[in-house]
N, C-alpha and C. Protein backbone atom coordinates (compact mmCIF):
# COMPACT_ATOMS: atom_id res chain seq x y z
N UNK A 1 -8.36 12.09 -4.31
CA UNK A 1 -7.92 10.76 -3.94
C UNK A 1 -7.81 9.88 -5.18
N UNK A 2 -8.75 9.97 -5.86
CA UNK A 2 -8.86 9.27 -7.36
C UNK A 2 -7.66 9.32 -8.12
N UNK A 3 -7.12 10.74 -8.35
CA UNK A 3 -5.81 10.75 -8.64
C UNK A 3 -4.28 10.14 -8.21
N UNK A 4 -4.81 9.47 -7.28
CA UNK A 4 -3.77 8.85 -6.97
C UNK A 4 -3.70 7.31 -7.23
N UNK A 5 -4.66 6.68 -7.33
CA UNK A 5 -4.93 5.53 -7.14
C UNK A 5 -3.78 4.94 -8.43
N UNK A 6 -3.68 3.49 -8.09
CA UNK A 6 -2.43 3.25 -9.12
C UNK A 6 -3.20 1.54 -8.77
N UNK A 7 -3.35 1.21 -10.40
CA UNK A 7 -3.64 -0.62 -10.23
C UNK A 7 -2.22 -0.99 -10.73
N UNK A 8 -1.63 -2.31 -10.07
CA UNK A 8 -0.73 -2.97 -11.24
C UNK A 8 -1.29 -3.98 -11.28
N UNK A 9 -0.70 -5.18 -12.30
CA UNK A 9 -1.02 -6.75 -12.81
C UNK A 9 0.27 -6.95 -12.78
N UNK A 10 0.72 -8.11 -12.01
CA UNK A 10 1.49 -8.94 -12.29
C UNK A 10 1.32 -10.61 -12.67
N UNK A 11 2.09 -11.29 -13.16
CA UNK A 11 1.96 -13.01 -13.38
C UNK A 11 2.53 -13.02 -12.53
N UNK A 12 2.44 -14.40 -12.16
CA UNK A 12 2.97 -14.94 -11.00
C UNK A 12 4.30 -16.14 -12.00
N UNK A 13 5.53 -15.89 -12.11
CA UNK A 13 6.08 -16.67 -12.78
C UNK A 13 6.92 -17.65 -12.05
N UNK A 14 7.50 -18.75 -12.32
CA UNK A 14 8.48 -19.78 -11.76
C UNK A 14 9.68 -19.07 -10.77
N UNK A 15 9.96 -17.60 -11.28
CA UNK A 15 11.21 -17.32 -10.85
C UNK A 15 10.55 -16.66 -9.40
N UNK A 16 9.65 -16.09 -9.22
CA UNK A 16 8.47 -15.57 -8.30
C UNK A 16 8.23 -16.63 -7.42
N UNK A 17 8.81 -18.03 -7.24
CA UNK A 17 8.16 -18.92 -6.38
C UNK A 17 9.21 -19.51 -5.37
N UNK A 18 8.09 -20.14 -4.13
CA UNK A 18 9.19 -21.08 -3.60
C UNK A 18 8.83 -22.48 -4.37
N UNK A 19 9.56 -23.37 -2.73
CA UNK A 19 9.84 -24.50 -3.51
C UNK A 19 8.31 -25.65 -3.64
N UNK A 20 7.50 -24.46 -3.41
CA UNK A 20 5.83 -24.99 -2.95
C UNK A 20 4.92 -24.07 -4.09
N UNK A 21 6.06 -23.75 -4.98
CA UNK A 21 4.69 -23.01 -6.46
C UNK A 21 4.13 -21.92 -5.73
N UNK A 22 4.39 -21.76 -4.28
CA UNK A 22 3.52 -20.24 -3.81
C UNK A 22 4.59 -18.70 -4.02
N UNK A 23 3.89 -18.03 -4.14
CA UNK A 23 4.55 -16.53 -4.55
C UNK A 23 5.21 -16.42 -3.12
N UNK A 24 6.66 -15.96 -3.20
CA UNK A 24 7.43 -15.23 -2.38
C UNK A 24 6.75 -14.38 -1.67
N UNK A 25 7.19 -14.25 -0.47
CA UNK A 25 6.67 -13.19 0.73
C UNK A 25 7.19 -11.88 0.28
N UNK A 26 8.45 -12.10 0.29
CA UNK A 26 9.28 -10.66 -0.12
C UNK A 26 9.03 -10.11 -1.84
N UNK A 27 8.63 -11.40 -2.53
CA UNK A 27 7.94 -10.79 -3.90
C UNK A 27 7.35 -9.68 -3.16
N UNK A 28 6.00 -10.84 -3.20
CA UNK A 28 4.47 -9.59 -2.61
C UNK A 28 5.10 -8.06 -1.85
N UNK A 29 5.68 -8.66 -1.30
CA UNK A 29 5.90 -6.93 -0.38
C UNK A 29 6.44 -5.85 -1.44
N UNK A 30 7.77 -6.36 -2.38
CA UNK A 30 8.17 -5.50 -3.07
C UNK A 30 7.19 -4.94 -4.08
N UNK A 31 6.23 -5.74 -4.80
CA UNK A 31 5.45 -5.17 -5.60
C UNK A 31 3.92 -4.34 -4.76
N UNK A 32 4.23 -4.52 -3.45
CA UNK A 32 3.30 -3.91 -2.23
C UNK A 32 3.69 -2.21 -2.92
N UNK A 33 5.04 -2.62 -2.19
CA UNK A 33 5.91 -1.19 -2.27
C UNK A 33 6.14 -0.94 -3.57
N UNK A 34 6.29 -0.86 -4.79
CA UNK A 34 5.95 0.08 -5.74
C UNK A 34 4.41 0.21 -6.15
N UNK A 35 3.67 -0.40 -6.21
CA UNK A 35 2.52 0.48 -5.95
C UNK A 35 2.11 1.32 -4.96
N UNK A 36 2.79 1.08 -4.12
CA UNK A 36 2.22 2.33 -3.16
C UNK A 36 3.37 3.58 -3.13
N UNK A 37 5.04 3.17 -3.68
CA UNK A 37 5.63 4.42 -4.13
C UNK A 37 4.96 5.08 -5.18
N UNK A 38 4.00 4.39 -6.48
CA UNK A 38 4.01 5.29 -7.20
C UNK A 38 2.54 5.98 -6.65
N UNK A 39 1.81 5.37 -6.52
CA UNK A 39 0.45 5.95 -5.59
C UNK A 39 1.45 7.11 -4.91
N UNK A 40 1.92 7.27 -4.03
CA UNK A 40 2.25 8.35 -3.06
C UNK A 40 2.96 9.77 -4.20
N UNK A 41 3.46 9.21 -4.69
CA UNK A 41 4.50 10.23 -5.98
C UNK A 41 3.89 11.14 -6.46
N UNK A 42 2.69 10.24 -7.35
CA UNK A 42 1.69 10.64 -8.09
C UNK A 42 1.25 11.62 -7.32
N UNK A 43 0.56 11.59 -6.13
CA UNK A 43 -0.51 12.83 -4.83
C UNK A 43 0.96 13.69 -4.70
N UNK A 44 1.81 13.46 -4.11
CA UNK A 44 2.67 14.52 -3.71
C UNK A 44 3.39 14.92 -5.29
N UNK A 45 3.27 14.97 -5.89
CA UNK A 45 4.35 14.92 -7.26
C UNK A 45 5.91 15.71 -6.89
N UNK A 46 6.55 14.75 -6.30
CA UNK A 46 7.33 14.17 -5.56
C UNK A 46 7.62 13.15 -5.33
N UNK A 47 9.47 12.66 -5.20
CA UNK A 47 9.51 11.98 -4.80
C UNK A 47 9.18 11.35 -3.39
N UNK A 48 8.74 10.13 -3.18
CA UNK A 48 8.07 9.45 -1.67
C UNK A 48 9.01 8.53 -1.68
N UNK A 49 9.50 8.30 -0.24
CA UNK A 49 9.75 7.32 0.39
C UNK A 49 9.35 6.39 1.08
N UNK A 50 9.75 5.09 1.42
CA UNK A 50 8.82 4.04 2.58
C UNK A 50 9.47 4.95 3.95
N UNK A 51 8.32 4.89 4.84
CA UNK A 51 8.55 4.75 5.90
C UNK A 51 8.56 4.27 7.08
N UNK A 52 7.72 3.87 7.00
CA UNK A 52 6.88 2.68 7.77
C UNK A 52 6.03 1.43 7.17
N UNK A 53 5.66 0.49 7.51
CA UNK A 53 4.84 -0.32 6.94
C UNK A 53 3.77 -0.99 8.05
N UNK A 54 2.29 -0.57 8.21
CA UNK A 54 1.28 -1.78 8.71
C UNK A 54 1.52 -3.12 8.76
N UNK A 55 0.78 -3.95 9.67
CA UNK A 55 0.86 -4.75 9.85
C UNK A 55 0.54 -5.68 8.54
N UNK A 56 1.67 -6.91 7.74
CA UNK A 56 1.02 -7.62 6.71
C UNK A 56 1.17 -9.25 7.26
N UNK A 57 -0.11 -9.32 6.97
CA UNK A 57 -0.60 -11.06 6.47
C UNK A 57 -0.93 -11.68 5.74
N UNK A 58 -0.24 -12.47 5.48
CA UNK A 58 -0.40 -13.61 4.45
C UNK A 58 -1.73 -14.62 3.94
N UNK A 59 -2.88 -13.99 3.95
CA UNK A 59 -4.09 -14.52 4.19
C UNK A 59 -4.44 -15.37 3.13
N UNK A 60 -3.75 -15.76 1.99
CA UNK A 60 -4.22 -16.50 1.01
C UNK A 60 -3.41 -16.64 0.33
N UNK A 61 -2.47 -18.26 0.17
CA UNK A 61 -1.42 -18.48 -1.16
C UNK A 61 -1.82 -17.71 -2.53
N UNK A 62 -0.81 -17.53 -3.18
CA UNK A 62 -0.78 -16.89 -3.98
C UNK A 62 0.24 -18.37 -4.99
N UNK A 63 -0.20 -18.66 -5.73
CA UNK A 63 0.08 -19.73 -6.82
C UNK A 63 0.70 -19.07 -7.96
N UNK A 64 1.72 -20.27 -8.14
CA UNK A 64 2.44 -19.95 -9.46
C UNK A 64 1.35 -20.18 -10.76
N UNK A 65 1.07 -19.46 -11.71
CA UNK A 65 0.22 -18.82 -12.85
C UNK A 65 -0.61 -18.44 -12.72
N UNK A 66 -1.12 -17.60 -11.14
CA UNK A 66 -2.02 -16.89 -10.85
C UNK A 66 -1.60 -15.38 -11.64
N UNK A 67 -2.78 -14.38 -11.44
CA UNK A 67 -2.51 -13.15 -11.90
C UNK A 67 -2.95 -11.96 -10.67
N UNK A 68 -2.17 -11.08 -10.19
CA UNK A 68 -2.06 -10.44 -9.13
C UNK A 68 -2.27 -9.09 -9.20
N UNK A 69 -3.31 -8.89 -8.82
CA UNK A 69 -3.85 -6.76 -8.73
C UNK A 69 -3.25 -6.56 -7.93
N UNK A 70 -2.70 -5.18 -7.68
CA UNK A 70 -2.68 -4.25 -6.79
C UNK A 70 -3.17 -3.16 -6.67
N UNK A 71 -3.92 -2.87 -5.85
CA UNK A 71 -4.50 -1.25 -5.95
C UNK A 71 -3.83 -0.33 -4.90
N UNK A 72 -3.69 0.77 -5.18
CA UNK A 72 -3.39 0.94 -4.41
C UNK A 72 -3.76 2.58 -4.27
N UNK A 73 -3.74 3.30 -3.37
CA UNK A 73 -4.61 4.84 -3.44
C UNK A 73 -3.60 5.26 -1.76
N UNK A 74 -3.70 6.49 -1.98
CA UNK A 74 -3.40 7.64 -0.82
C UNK A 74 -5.05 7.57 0.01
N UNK A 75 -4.85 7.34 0.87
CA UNK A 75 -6.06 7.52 1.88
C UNK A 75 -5.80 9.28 2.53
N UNK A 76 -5.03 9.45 3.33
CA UNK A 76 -4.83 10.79 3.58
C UNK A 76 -3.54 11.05 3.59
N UNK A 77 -3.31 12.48 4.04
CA UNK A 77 -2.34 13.02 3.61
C UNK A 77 -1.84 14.14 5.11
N UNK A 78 -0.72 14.31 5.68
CA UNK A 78 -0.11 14.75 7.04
C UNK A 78 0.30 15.61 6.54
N UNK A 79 1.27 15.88 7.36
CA UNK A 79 2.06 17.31 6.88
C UNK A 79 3.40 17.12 5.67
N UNK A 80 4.45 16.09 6.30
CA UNK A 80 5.38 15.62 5.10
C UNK A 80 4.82 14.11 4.80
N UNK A 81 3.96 13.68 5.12
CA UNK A 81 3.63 11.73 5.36
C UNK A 81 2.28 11.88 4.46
N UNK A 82 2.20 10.42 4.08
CA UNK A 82 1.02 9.83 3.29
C UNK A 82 0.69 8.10 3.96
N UNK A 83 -0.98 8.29 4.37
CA UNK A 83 -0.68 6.75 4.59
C UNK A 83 -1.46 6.36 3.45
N UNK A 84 -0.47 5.14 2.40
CA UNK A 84 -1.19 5.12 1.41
C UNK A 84 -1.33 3.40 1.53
N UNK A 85 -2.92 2.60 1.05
CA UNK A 85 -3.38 1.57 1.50
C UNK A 85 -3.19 0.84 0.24
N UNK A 86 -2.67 0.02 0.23
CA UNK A 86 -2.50 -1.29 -0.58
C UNK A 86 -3.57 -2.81 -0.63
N UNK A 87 -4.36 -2.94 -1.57
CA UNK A 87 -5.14 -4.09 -1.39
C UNK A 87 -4.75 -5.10 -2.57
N UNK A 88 -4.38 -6.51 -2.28
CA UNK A 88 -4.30 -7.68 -3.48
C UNK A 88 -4.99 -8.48 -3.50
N UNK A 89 -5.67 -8.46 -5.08
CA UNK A 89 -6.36 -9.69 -5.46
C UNK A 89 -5.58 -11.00 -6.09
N UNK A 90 -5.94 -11.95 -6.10
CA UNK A 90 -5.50 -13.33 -6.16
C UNK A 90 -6.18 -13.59 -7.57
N UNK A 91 -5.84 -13.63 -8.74
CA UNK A 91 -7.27 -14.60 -10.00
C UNK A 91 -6.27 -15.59 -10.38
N UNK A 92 -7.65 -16.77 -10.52
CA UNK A 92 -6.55 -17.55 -11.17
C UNK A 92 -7.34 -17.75 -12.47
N UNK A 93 -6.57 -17.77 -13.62
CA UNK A 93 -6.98 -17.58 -15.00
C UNK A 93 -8.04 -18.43 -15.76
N UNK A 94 -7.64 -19.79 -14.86
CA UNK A 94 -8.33 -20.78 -15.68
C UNK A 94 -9.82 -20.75 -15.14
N UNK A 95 -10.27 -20.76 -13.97
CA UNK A 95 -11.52 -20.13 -13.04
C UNK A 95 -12.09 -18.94 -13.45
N UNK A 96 -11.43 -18.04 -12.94
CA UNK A 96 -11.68 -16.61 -13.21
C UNK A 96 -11.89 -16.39 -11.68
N UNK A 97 -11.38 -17.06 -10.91
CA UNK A 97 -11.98 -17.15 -9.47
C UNK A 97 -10.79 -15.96 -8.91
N UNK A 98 -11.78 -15.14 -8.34
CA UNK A 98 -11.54 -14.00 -7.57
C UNK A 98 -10.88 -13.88 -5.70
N UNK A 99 -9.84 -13.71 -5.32
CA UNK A 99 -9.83 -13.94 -4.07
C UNK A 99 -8.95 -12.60 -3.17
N UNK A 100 -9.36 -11.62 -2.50
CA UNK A 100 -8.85 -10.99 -1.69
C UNK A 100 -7.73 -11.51 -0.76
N UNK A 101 -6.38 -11.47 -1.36
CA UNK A 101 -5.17 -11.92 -0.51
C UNK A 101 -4.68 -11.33 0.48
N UNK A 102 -4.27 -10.29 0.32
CA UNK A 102 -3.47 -9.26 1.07
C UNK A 102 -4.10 -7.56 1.36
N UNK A 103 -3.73 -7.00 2.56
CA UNK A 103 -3.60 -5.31 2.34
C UNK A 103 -3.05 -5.02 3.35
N UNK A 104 -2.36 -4.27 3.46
CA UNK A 104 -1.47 -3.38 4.03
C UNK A 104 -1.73 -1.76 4.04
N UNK A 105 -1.07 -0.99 5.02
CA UNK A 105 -0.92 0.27 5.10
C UNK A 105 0.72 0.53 5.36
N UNK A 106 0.99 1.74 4.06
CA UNK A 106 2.18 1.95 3.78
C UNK A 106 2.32 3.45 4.18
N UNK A 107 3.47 3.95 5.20
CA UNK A 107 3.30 5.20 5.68
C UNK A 107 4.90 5.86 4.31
N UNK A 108 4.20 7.10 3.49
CA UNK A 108 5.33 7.25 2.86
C UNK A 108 5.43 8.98 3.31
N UNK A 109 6.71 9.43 2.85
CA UNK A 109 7.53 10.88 3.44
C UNK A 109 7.98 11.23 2.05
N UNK A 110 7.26 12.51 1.84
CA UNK A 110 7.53 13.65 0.43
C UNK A 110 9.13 13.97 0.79
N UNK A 111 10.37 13.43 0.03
CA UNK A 111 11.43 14.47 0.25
C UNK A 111 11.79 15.44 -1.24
N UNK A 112 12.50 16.46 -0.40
CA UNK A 112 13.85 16.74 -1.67
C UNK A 112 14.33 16.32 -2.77
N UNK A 113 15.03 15.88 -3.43
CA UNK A 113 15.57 15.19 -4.36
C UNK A 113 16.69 15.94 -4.08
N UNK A 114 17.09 17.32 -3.95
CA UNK A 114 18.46 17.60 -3.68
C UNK A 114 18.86 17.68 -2.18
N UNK A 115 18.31 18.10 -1.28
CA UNK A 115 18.33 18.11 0.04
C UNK A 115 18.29 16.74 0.67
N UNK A 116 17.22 16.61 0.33
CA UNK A 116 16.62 15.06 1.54
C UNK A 116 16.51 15.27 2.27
N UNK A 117 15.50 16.26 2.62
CA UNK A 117 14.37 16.91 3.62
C UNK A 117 13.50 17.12 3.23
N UNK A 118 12.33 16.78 4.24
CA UNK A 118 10.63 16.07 4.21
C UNK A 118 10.33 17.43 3.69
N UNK A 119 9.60 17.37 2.69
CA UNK A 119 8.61 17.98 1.81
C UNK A 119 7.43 18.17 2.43
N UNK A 120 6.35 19.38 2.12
CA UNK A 120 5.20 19.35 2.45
C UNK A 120 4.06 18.39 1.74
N UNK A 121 3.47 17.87 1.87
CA UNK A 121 2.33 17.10 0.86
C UNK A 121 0.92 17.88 0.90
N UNK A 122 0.64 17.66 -0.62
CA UNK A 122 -1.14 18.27 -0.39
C UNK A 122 -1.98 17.42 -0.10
N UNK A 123 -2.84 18.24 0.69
CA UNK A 123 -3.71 17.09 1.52
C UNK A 123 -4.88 16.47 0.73
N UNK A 124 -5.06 15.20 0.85
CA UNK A 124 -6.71 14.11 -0.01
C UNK A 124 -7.70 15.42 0.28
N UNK A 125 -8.51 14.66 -0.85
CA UNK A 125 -9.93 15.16 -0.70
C UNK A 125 -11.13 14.00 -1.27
N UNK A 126 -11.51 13.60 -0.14
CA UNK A 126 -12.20 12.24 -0.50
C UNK A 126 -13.70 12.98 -1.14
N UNK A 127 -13.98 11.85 -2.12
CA UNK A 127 -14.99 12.25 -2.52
C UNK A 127 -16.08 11.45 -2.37
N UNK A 128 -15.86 10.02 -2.48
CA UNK A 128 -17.31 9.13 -2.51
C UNK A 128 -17.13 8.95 -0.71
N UNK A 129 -18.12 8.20 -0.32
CA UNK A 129 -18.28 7.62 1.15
C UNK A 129 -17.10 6.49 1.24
N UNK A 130 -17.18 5.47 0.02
CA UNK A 130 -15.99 4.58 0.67
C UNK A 130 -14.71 5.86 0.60
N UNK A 131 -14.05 6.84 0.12
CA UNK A 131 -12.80 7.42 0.23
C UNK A 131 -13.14 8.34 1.38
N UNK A 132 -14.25 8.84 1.91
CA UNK A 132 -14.51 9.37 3.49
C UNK A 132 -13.92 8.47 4.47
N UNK A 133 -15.09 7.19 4.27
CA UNK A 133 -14.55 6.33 5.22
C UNK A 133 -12.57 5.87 5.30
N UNK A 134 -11.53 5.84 4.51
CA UNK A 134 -10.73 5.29 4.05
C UNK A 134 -9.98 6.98 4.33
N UNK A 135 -10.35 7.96 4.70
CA UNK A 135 -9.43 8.70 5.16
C UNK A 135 -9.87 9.32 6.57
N UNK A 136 -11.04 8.99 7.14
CA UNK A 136 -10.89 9.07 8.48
C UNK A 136 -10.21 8.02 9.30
N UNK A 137 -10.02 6.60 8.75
CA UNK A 137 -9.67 5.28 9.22
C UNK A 137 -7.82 5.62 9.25
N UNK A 138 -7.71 6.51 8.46
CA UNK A 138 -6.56 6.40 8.15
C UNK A 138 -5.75 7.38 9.33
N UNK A 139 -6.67 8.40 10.19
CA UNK A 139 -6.20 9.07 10.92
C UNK A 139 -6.27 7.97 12.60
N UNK A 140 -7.13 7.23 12.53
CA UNK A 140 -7.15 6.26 13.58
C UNK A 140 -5.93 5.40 13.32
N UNK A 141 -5.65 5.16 12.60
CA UNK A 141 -4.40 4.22 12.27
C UNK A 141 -2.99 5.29 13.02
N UNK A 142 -2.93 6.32 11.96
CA UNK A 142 -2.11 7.18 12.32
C UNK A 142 -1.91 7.36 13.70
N UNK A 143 -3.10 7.81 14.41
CA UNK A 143 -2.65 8.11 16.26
C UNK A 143 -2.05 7.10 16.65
N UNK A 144 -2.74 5.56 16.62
CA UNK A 144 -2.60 4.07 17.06
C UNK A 144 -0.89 4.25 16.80
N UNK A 145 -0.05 4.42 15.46
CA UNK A 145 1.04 4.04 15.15
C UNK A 145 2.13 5.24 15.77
N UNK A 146 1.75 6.46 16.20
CA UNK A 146 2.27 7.43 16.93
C UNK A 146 2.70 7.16 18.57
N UNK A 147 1.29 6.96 18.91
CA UNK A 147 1.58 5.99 19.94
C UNK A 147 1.48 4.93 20.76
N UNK A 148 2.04 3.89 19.34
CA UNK A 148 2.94 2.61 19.40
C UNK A 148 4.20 3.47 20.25
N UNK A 149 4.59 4.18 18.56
CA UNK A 149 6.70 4.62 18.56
C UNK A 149 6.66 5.33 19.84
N UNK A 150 5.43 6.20 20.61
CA UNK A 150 6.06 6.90 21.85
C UNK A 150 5.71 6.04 23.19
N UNK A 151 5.46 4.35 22.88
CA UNK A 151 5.19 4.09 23.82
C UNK A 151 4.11 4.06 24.70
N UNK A 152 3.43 4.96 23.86
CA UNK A 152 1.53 4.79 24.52
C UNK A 152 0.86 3.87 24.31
N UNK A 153 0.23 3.14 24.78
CA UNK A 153 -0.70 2.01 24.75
C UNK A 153 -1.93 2.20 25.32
N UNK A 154 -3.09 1.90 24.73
CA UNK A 154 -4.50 1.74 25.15
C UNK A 154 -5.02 0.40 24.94
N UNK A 155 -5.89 0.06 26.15
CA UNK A 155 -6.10 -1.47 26.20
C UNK A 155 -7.70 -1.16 25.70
């Protein structure tokens, strides 16, 4: 699992904002999604695709000259699919003040590069307790989002 994990840093710059100094929605998501393309790449060494995306919320502005983590790691691994989990921190420079913004779960698909047909992926192997916990969670997610798409619901 370790091997996969991928941090980025971004600034938060002027061109990154609305008209309220807060970071773009669709920023955040896009830099969601390449950390978690290259997280997924990296485990399958292969190219990954998006396929799905978890539920995201906006839980904390994100300010123009803040500085923005992403972590991001493969939790487990399916047969062609990866659900790989995305978490963002918020710092702002002049503080040093720390704030958990965002996380998401990103479902990605090993293909081809000449075909473009789903690839097999090798499966995680968690090693500490938090990457146990973070790939059994990840198979509860998985059923839940299976059946969403077939229409199953549990109250």
């Amino acid at each position: 699992m370790k091997e996969s994990q991928v941090t980025m840093v971004e600034l938060v710059l002027p061109n990154d904002t609305n008209i309220l100094n807060n970071l773009l929605g669709g920023r955040l998501m896009h830099w969601m999604d390449i950390a978690a393309a290259i997280s997924a790449s990296r485990h399958c060494h292969n190219i990954a695709v998006t396929a799905e995306v978890d539920d995201l919320s906006f839980n904390e502005p994100i300010r123009l000259g803040n500085i923005v983590s992403l972590r991001a790691s493969v939790n487990r691994a399916f047969n062609t699919s990866m659900e790989v989990g995305v978490k963002v921190e918020v710092e702002n420079f002049k503080t040093g003040e720390k704030k958990h913004s965002n996380s998401a779960y990103f479902t990605f698909v090993s293909l081809d590069s000449v075909t473009g047909k789903k690839m097999p992926v090798p499966q995680v192997i968690p090693e500490t307790d938090e990457e146990k916990k973070w790939y059994e969670d990840a198979l509860i997610r998985r059923t839940q989002r299976l059946n969403k798409k077939h229409g199953i619901i549990h109250n």
